[in-house]
PDB file of N, CA and C in Angstrom:
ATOM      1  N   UNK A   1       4.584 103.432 -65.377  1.00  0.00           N
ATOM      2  CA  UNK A   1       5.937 102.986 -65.577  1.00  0.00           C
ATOM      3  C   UNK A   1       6.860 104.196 -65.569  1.00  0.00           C
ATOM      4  N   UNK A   2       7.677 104.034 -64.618  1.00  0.00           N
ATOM      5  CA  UNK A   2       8.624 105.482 -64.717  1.00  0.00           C
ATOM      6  C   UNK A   2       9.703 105.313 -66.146  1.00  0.00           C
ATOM      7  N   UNK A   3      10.036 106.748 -66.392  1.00  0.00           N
ATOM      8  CA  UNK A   3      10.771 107.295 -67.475  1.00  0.00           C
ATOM      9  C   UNK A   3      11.737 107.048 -67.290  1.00  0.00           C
ATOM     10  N   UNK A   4      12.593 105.481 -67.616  1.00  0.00           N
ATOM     11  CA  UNK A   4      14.153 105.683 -66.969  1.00  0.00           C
ATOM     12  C   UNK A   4      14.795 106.351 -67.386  1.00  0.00           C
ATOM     13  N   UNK A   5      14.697 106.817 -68.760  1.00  0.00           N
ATOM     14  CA  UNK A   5      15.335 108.072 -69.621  1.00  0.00           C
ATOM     15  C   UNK A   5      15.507 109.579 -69.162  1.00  0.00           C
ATOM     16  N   UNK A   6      14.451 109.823 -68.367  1.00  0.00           N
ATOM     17  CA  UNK A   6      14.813 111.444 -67.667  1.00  0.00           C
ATOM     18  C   UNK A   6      14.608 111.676 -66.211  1.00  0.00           C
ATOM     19  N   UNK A   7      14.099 110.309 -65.588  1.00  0.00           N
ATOM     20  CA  UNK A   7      13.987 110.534 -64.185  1.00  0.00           C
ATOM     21  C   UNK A   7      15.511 110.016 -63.364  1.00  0.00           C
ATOM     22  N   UNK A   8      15.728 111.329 -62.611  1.00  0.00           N
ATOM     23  CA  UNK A   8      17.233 111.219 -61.966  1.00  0.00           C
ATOM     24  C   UNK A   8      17.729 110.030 -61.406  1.00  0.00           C
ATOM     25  N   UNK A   9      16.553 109.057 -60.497  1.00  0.00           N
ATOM     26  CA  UNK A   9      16.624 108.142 -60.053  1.00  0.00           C
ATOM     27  C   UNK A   9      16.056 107.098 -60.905  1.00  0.00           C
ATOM     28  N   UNK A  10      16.676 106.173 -61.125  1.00  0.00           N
ATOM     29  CA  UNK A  10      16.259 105.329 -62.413  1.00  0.00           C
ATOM     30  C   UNK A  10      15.602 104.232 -61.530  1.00  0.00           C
ATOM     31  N   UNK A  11      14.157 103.897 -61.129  1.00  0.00           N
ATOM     32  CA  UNK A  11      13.930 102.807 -60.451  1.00  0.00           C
ATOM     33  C   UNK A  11      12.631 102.072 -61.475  1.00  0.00           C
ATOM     34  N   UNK A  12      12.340 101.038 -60.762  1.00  0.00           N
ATOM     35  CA  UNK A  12      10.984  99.930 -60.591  1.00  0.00           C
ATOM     36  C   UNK A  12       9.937 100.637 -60.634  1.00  0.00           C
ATOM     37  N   UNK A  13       9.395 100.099 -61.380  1.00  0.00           N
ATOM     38  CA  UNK A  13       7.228 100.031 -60.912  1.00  0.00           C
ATOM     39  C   UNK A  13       7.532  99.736 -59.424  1.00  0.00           C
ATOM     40  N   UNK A  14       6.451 100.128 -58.489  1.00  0.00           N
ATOM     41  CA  UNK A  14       6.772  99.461 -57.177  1.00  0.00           C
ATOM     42  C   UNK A  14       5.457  98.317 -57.136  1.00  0.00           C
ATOM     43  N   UNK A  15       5.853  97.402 -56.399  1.00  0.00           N
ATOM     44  CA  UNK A  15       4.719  96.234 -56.399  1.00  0.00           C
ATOM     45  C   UNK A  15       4.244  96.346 -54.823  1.00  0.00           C
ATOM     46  N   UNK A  16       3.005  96.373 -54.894  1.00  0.00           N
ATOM     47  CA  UNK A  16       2.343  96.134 -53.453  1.00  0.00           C
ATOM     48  C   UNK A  16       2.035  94.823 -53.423  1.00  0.00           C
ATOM     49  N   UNK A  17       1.822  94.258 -51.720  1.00  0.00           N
ATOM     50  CA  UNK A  17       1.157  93.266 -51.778  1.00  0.00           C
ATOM     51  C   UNK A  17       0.626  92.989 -50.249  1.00  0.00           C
ATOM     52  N   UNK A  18      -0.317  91.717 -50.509  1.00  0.00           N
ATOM     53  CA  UNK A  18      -0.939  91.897 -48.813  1.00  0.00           C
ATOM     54  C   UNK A  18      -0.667  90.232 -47.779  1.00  0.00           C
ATOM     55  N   UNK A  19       0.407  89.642 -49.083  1.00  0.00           N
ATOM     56  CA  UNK A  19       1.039  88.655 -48.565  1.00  0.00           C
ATOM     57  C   UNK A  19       2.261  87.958 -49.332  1.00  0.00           C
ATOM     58  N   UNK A  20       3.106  87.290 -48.364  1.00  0.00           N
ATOM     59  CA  UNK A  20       4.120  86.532 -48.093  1.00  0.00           C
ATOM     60  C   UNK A  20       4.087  85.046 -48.140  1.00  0.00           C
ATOM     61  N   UNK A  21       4.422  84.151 -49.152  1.00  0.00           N
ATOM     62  CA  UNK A  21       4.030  82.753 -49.451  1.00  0.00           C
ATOM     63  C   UNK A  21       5.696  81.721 -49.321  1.00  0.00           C
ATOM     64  N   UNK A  22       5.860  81.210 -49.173  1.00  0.00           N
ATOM     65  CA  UNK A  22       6.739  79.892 -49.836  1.00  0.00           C
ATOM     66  C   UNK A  22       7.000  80.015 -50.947  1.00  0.00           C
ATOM     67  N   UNK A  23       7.882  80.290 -51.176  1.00  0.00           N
ATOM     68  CA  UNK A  23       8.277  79.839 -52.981  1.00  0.00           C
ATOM     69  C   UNK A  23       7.914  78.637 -53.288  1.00  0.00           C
ATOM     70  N   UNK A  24       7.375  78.342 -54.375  1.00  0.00           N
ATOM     71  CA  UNK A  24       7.016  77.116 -54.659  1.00  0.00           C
ATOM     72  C   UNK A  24       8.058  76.039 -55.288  1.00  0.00           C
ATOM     73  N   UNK A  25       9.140  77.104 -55.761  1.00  0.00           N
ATOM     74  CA  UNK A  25      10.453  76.229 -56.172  1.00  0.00           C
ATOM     75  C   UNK A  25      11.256  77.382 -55.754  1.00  0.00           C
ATOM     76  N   UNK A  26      12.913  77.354 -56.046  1.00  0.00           N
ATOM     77  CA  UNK A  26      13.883  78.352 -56.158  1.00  0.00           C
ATOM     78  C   UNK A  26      13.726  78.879 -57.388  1.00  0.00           C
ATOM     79  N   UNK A  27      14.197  79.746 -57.412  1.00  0.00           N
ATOM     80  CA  UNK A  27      13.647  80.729 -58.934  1.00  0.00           C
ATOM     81  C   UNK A  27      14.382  82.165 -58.268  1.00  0.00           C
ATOM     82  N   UNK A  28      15.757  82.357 -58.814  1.00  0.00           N
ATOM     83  CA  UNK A  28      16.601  83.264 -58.842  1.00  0.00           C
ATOM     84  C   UNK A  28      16.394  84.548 -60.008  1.00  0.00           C
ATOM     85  N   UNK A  29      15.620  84.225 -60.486  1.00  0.00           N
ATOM     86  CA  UNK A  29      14.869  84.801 -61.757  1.00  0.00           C
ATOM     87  C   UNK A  29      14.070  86.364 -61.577  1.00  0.00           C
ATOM     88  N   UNK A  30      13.292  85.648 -60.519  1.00  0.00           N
ATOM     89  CA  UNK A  30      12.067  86.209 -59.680  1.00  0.00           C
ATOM     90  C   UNK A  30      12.442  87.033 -58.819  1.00  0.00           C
ATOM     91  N   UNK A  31      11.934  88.312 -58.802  1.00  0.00           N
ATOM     92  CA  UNK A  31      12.965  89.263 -58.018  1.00  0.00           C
ATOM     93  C   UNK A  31      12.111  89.591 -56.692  1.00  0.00           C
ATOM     94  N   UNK A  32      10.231  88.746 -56.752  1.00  0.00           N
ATOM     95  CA  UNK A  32       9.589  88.940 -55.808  1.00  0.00           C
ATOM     96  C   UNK A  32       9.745  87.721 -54.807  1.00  0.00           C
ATOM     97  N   UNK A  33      10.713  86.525 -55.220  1.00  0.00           N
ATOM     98  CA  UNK A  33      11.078  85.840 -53.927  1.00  0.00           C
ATOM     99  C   UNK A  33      12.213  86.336 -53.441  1.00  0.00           C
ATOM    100  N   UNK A  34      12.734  86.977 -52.144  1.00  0.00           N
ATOM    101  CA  UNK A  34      13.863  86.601 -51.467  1.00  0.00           C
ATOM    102  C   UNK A  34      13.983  85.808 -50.243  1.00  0.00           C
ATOM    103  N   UNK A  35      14.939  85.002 -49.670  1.00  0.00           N
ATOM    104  CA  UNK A  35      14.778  84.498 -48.817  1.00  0.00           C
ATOM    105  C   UNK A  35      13.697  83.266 -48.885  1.00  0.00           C
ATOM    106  N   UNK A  36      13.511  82.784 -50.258  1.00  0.00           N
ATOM    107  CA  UNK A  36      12.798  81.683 -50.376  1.00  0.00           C
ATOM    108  C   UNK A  36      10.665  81.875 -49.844  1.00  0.00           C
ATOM    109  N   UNK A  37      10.801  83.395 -49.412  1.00  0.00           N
ATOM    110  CA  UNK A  37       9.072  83.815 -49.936  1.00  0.00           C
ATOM    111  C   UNK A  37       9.314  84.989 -50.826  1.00  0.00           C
ATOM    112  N   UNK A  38       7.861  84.826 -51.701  1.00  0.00           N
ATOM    113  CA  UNK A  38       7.386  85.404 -52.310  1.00  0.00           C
ATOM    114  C   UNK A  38       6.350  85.721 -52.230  1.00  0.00           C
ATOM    115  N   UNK A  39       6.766  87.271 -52.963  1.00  0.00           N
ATOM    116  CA  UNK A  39       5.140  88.678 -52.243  1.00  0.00           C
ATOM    117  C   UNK A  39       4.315  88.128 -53.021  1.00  0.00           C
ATOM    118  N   UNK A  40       3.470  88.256 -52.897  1.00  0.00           N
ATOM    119  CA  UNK A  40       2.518  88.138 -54.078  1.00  0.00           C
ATOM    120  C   UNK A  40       1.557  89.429 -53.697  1.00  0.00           C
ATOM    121  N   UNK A  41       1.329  89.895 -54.886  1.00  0.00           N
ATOM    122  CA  UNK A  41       0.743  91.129 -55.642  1.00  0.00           C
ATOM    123  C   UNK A  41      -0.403  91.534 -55.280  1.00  0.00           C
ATOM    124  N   UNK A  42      -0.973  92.381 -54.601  1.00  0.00           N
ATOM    125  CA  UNK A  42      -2.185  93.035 -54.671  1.00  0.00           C
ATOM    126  C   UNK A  42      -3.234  93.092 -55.813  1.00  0.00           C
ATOM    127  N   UNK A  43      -3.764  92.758 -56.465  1.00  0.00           N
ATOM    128  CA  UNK A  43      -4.179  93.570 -57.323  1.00  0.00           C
ATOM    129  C   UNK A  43      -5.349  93.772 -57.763  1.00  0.00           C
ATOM    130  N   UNK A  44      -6.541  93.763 -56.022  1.00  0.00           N
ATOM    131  CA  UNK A  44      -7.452  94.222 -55.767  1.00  0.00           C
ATOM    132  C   UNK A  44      -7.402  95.114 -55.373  1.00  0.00           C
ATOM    133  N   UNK A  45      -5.896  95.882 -54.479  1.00  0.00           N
ATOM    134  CA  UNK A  45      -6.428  97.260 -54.056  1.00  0.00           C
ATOM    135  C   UNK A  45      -6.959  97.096 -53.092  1.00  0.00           C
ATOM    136  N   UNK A  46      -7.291  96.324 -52.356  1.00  0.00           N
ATOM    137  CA  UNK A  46      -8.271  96.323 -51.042  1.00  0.00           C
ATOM    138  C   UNK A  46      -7.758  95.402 -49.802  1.00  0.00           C
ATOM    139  N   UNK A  47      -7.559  96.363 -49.032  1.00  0.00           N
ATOM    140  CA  UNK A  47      -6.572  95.929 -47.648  1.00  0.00           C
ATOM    141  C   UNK A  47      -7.338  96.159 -46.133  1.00  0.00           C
ATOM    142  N   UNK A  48      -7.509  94.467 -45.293  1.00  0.00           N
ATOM    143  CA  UNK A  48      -7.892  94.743 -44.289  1.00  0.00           C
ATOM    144  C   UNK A  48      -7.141  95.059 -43.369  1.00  0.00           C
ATOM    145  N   UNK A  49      -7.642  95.627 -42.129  1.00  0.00           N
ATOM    146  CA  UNK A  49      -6.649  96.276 -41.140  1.00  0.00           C
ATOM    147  C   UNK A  49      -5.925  95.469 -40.403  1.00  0.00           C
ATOM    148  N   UNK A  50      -6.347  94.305 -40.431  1.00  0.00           N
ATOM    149  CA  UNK A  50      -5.612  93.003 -39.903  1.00  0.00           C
ATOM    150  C   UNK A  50      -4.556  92.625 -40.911  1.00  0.00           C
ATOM    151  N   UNK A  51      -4.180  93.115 -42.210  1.00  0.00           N
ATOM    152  CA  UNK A  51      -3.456  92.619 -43.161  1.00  0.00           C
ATOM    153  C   UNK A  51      -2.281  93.576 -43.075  1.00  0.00           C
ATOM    154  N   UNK A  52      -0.736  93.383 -43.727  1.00  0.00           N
ATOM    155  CA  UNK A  52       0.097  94.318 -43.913  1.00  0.00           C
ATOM    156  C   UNK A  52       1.089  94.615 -45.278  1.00  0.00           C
ATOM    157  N   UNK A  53       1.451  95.643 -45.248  1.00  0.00           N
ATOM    158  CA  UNK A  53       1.587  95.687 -46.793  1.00  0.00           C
ATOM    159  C   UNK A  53       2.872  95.891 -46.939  1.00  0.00           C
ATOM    160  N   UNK A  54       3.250  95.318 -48.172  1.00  0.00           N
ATOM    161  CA  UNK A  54       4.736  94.524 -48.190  1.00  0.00           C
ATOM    162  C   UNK A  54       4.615  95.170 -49.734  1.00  0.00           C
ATOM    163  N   UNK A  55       5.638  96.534 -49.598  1.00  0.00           N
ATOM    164  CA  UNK A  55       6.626  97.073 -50.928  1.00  0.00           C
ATOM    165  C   UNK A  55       7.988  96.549 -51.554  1.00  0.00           C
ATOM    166  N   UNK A  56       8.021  96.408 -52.766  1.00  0.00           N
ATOM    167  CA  UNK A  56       9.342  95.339 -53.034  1.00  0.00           C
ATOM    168  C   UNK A  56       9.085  96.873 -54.717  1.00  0.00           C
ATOM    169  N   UNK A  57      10.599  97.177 -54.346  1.00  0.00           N
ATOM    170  CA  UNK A  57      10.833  97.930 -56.157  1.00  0.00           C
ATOM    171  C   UNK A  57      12.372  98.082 -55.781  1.00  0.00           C
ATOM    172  N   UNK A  58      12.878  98.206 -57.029  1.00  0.00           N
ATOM    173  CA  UNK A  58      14.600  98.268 -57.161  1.00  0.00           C
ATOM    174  C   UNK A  58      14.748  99.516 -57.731  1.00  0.00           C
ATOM    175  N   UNK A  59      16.110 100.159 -57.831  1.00  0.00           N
ATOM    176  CA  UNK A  59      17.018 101.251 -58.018  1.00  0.00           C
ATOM    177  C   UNK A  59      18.077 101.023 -58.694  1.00  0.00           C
ATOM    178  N   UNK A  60      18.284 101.573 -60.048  1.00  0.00           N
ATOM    179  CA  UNK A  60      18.740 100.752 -61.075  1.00  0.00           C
ATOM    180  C   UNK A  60      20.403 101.949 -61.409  1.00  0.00           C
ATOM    181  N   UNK A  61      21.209 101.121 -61.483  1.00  0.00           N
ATOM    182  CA  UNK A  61      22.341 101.776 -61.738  1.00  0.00           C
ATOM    183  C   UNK A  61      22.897 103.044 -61.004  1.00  0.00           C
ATOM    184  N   UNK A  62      23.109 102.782 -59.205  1.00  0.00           N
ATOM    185  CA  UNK A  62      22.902 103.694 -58.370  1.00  0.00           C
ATOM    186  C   UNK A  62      24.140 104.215 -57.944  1.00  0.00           C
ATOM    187  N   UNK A  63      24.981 103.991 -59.043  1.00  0.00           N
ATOM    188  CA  UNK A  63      26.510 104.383 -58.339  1.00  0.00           C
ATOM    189  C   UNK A  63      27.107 105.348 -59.607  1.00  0.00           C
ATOM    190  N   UNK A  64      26.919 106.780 -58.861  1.00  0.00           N
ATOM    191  CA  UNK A  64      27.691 107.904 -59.270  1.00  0.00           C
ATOM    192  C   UNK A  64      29.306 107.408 -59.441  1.00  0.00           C
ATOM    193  N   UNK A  65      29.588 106.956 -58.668  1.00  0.00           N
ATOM    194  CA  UNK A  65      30.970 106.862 -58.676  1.00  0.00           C
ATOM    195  C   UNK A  65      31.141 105.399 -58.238  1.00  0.00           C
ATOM    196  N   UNK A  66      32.488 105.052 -57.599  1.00  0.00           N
ATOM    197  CA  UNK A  66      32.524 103.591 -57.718  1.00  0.00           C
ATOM    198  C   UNK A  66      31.706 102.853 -56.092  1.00  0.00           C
ATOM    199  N   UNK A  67      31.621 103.657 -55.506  1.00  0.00           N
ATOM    200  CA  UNK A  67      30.658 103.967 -54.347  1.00  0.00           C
ATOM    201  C   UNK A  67      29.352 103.784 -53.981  1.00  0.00           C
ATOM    202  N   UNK A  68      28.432 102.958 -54.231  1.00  0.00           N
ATOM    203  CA  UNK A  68      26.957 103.345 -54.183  1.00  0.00           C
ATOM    204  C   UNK A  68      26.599 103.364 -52.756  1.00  0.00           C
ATOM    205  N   UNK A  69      25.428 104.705 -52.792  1.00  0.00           N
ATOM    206  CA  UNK A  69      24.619 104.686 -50.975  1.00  0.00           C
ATOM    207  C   UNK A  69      23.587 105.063 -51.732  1.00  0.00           C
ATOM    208  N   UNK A  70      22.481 104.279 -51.667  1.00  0.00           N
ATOM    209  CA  UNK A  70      20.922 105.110 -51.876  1.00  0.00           C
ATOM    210  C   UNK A  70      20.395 104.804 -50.179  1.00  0.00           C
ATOM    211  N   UNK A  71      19.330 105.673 -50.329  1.00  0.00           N
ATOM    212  CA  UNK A  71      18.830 105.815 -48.888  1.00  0.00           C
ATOM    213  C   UNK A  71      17.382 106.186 -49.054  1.00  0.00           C
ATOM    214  N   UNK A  72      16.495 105.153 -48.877  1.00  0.00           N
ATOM    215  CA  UNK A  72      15.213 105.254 -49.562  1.00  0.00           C
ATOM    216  C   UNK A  72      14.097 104.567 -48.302  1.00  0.00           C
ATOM    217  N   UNK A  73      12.939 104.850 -48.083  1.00  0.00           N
ATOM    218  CA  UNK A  73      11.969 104.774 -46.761  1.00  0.00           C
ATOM    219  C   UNK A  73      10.440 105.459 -47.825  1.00  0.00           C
ATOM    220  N   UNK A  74       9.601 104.758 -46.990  1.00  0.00           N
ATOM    221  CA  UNK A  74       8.188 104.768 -47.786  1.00  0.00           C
ATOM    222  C   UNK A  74       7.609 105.615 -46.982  1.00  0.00           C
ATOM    223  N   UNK A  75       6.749 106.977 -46.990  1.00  0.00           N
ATOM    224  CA  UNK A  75       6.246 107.801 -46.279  1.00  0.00           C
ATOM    225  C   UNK A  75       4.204 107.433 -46.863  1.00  0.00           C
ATOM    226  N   UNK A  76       3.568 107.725 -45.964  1.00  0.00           N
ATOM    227  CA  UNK A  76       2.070 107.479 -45.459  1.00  0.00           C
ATOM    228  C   UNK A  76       1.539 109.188 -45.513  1.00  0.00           C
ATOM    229  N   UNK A  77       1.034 109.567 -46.346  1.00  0.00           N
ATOM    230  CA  UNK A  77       0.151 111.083 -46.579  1.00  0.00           C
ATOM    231  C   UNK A  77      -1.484 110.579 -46.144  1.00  0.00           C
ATOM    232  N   UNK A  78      -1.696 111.294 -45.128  1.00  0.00           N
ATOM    233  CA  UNK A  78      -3.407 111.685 -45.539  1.00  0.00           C
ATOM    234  C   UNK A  78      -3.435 112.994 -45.203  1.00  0.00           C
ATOM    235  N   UNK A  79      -4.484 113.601 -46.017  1.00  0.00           N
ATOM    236  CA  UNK A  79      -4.951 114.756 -46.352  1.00  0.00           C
ATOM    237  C   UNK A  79      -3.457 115.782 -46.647  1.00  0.00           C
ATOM    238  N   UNK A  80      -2.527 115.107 -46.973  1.00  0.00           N
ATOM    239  CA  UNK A  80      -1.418 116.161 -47.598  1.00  0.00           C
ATOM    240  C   UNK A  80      -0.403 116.590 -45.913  1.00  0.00           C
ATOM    241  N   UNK A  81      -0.724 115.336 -45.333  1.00  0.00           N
ATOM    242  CA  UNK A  81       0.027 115.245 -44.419  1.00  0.00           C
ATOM    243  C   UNK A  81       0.888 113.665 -43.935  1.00  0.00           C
ATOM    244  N   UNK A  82       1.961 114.118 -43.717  1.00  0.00           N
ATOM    245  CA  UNK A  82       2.738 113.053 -43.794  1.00  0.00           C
ATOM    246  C   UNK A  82       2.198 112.556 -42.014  1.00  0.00           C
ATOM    247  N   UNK A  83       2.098 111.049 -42.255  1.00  0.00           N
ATOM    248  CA  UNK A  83       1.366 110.684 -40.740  1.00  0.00           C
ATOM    249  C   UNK A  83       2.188 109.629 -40.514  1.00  0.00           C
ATOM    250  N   UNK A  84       2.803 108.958 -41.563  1.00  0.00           N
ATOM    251  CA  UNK A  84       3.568 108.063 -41.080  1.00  0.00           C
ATOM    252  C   UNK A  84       4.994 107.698 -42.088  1.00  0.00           C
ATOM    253  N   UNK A  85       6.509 107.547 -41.486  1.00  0.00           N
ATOM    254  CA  UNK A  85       7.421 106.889 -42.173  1.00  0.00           C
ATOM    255  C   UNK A  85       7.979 105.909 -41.665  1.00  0.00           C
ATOM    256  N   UNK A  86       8.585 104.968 -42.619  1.00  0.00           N
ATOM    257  CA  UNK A  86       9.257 103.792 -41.994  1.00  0.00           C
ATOM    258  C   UNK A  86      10.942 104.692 -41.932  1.00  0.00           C
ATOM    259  N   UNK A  87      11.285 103.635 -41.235  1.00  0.00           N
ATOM    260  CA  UNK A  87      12.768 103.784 -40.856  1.00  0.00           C
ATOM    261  C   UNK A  87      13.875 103.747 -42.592  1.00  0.00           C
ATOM    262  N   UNK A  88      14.639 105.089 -43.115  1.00  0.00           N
ATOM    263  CA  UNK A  88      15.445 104.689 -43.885  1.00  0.00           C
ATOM    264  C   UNK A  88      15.741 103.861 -43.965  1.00  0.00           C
ATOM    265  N   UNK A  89      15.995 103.259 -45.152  1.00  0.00           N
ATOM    266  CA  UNK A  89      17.175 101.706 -45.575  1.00  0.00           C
ATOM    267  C   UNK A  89      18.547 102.528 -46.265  1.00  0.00           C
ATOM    268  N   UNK A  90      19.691 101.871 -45.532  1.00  0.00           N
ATOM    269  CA  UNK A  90      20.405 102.404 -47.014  1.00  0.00           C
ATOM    270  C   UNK A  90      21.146 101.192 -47.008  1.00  0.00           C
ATOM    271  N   UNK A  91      21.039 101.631 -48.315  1.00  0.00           N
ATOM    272  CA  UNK A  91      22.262 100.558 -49.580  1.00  0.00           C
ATOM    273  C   UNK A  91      23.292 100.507 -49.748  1.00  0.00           C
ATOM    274  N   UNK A  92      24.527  99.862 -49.589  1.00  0.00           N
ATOM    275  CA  UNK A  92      26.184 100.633 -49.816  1.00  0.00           C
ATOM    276  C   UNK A  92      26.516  99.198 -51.009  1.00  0.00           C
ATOM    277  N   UNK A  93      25.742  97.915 -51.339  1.00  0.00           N
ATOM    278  CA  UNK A  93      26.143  97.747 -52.548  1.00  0.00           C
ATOM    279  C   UNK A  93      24.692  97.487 -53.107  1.00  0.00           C
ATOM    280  N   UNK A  94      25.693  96.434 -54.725  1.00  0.00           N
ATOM    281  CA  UNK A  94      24.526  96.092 -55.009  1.00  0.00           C
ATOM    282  C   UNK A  94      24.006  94.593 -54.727  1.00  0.00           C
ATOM    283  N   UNK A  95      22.336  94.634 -54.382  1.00  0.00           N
ATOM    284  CA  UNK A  95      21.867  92.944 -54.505  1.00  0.00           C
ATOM    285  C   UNK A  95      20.850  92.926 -55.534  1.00  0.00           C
ATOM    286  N   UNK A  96      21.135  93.490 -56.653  1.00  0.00           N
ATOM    287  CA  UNK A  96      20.158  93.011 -57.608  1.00  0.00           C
ATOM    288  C   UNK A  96      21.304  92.649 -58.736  1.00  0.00           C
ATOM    289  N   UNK A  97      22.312  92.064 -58.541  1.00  0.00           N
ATOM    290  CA  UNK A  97      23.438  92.205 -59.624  1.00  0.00           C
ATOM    291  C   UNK A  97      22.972  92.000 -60.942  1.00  0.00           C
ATOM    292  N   UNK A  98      22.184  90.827 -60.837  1.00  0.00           N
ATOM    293  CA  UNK A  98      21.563  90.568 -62.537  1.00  0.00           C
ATOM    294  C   UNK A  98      20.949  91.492 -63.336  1.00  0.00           C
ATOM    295  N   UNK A  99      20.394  92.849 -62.610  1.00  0.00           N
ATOM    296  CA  UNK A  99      20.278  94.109 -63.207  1.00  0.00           C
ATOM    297  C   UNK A  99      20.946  95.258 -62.960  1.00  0.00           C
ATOM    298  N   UNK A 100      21.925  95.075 -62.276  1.00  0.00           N
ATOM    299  CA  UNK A 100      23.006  96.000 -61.712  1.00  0.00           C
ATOM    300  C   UNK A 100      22.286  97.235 -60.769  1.00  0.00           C
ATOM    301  N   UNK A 101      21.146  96.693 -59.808  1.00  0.00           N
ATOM    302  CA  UNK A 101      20.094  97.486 -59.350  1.00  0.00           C
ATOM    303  C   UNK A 101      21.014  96.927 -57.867  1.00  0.00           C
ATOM    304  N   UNK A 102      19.939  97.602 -56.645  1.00  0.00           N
ATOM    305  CA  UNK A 102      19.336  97.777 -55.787  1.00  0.00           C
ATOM    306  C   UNK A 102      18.263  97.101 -55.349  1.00  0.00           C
ATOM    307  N   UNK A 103      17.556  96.021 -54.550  1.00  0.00           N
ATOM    308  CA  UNK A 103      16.523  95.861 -54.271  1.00  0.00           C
ATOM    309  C   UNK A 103      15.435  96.106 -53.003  1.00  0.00           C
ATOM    310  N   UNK A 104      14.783  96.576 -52.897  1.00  0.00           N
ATOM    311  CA  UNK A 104      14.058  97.271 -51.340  1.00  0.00           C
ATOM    312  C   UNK A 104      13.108  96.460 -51.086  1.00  0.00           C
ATOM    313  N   UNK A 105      12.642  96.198 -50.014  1.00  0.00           N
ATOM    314  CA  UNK A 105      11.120  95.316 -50.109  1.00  0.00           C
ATOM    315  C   UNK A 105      11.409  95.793 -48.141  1.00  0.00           C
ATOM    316  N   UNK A 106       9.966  95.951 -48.168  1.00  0.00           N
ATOM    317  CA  UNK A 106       9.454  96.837 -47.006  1.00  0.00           C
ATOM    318  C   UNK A 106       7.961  96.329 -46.328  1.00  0.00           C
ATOM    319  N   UNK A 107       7.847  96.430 -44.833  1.00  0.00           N
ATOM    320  CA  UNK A 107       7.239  95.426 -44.623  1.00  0.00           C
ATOM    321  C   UNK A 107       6.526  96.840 -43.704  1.00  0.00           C
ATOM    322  N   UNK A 108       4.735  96.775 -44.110  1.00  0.00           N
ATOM    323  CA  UNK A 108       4.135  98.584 -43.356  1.00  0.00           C
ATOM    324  C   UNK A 108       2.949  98.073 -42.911  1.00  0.00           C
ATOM    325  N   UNK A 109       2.943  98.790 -41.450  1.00  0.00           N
ATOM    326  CA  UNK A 109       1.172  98.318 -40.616  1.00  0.00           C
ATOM    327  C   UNK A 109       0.838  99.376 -40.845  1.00  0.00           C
ATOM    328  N   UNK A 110       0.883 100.286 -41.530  1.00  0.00           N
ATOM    329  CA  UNK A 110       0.263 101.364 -42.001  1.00  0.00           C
ATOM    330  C   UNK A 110      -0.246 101.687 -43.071  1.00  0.00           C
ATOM    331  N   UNK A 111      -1.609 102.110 -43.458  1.00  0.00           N
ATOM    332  CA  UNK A 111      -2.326 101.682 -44.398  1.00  0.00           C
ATOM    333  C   UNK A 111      -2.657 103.260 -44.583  1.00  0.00           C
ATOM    334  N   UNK A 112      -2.285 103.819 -45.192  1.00  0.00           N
ATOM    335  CA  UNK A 112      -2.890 105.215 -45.791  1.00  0.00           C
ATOM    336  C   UNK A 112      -2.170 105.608 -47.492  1.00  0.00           C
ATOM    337  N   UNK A 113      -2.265 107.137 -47.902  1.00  0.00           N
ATOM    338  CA  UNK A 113      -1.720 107.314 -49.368  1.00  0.00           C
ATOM    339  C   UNK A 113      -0.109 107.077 -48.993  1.00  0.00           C
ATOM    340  N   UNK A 114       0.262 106.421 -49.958  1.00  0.00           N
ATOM    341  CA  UNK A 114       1.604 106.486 -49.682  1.00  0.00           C
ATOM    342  C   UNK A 114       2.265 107.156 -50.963  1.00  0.00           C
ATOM    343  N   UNK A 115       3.836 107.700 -50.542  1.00  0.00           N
ATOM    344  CA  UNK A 115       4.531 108.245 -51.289  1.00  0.00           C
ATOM    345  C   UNK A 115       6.338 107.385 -50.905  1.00  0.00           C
ATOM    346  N   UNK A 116       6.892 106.942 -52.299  1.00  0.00           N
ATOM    347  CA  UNK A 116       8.351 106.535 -51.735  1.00  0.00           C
ATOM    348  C   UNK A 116       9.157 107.424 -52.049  1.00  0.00           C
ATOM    349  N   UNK A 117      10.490 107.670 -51.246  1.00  0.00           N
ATOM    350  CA  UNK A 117      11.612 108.635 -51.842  1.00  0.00           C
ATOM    351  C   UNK A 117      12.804 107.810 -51.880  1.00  0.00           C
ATOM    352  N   UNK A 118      13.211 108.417 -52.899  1.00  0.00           N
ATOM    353  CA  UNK A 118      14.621 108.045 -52.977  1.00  0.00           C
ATOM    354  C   UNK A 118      15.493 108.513 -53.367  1.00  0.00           C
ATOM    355  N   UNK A 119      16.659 108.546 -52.728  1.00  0.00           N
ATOM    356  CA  UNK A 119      18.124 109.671 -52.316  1.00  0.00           C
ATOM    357  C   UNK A 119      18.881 109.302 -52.631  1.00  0.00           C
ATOM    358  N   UNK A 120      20.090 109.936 -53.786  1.00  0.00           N
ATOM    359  CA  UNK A 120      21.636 109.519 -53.902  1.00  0.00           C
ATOM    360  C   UNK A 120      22.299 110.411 -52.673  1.00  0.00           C
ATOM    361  N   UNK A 121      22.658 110.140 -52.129  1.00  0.00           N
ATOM    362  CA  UNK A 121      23.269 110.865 -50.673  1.00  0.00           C
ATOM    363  C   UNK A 121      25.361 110.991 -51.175  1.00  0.00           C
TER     364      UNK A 121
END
């Protein structure tokens, strides 16, 4: 669980997952349905190569000024080498209003260590 207290970027646990369902109702609540699916959670850890992995974490109170831009993309390390990134996202408001966040959810055919960043620009 990150330190929202001293880490610069105040975000989410990030949630993995290795699929995309139907919501079973609307539930505005739920910050893992948008668009009426919901991720549902990994939480075996174990991903076939035919499967793809779907990151969903938010960025919480991202406006220095009255302005917000975060600019955040999931990078792929093996052996301490970066082998793969997705394309930046950036943010100019907010869509998590009910927590005054940010929300990201990221869709990767790439299956190695991953690392996320994220930028007040």
């Amino acid at each position: 669980m990150p330190d929202l207290a001293r880490d610069a970027v105040k975000m989410s646990s990030i949630v993995v997952g290795t699929d995309l369902q139907a919501a079973a109702r609307r539930n505005d609540r739920n910050p893992l349905v948008v668009d009426g699916r919901e991720l549902v959670p990994n939480v075996t850890h174990a991903v076939s190569k035919r499967q793809h992995l779907y990151f969903y974490y938010e960025v919480y109170d991202p406006a220095l000024a009255p302005a917000i831009r975060v600019v955040t993309s999931i990078a792929f390390f093996r052996g301490g080498r970066r082998v793969f990134e997705t394309t930046p996202v950036v943010a100019t408001a907010l869509n998590g209003s009910d927590r005054k966040g940010v929300r990201f959810q990221f869709d990767a055919a790439v299956r190695q260590r991953l690392r996320i960043t994220v930028r007040r620009c």
